[in-house]
Protein backbone atom coordinates (compact mmCIF):
# COMPACT_ATOMS: atom_id res chain seq x y z
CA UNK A 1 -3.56 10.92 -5.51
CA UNK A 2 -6.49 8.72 -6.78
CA UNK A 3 -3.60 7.23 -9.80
CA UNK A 4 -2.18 5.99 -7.34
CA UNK A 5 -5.11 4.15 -5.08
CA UNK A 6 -6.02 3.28 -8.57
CA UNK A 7 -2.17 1.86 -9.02
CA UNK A 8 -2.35 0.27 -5.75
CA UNK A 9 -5.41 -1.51 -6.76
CA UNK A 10 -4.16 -2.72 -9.40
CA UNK A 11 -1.13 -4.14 -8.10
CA UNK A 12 -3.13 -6.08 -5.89
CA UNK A 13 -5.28 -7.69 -8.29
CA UNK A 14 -2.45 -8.95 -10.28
CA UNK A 15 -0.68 -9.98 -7.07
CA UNK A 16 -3.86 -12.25 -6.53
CA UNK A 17 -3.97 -13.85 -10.13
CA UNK A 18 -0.92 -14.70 -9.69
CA UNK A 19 -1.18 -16.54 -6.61
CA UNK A 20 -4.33 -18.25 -8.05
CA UNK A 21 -2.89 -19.64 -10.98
CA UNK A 22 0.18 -20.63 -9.49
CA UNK A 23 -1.51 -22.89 -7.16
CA UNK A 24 -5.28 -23.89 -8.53
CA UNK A 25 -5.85 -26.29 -5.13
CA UNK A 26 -7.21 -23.17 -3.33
CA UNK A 27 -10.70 -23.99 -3.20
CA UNK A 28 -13.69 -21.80 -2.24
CA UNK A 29 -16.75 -22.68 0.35
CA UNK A 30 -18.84 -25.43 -0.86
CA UNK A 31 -22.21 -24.52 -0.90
CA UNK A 32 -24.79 -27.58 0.19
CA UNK A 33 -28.08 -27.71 -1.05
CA UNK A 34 -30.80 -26.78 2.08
CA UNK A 35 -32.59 -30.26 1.60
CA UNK A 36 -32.85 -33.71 3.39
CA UNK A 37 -33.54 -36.99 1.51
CA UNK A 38 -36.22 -38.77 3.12
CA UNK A 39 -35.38 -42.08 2.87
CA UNK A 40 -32.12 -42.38 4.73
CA UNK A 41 -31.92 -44.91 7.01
CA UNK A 42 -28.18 -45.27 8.17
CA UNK A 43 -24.62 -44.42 7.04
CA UNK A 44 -21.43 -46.09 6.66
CA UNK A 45 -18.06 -44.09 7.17
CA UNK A 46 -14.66 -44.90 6.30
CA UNK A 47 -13.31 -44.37 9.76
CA UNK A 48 -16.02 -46.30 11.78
CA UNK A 49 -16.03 -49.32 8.68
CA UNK A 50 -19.20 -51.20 8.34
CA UNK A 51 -20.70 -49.86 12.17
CA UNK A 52 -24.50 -48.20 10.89
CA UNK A 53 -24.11 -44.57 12.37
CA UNK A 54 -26.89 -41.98 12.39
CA UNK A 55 -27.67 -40.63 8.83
CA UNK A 56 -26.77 -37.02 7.75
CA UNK A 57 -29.60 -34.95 5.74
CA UNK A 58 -27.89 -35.28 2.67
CA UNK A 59 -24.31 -36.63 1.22
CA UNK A 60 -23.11 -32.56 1.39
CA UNK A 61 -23.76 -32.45 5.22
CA UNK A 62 -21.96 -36.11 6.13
CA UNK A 63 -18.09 -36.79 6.30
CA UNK A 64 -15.97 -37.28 3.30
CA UNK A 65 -16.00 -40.84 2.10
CA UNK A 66 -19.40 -41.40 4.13
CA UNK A 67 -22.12 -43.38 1.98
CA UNK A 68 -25.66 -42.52 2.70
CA UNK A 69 -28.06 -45.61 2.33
CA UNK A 70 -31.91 -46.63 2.49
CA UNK A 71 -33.74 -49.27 4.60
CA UNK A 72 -33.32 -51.82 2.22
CA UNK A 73 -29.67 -51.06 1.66
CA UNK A 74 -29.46 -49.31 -1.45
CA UNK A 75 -26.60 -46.68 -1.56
CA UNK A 76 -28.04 -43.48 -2.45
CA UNK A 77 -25.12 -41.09 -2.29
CA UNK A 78 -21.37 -40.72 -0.93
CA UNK A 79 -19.81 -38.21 0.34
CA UNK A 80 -16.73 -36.55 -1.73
């Protein structure tokens, strides 16, 4: 009986590198780093255009395509 949990297993394993490496889009969870820059002052987001919205903590935490900037306008990260 345990050959064949252990046949089982294995079945499913190869089931699942199989599906992996026929289609290498699935993605994991990203993992964001626990920090906030300080210096933020604003962000601009591709669906809201050039409108200053209220900054995320970090380019991890704000909306794809969003760009993080300072006070003085410097870009300091964008969101991917």
């Amino acid at each position: 009986m345990a050959c064949n949990k252990v046949g089982v297993l294995h079945v499913f394993l190869l089931c699942g590198a199989i599906l992996l490496s026929v289609n290498p889009e699935i993605t994991f969870a990203k993992a964001c780093p626990q920090f906030c820059y300080g210096d933020v002052a604003y962000m601009t987001c591709p669906s809201s255009g050039n409108e200053h919205l209220a900054p995320a903590c970090n380019c991890c935490l704000a909306g794809k395509g969003c760009t993080l900037y300072s006070a003085d306008g410097t870009s300091i990260c964008t969101a991917t």
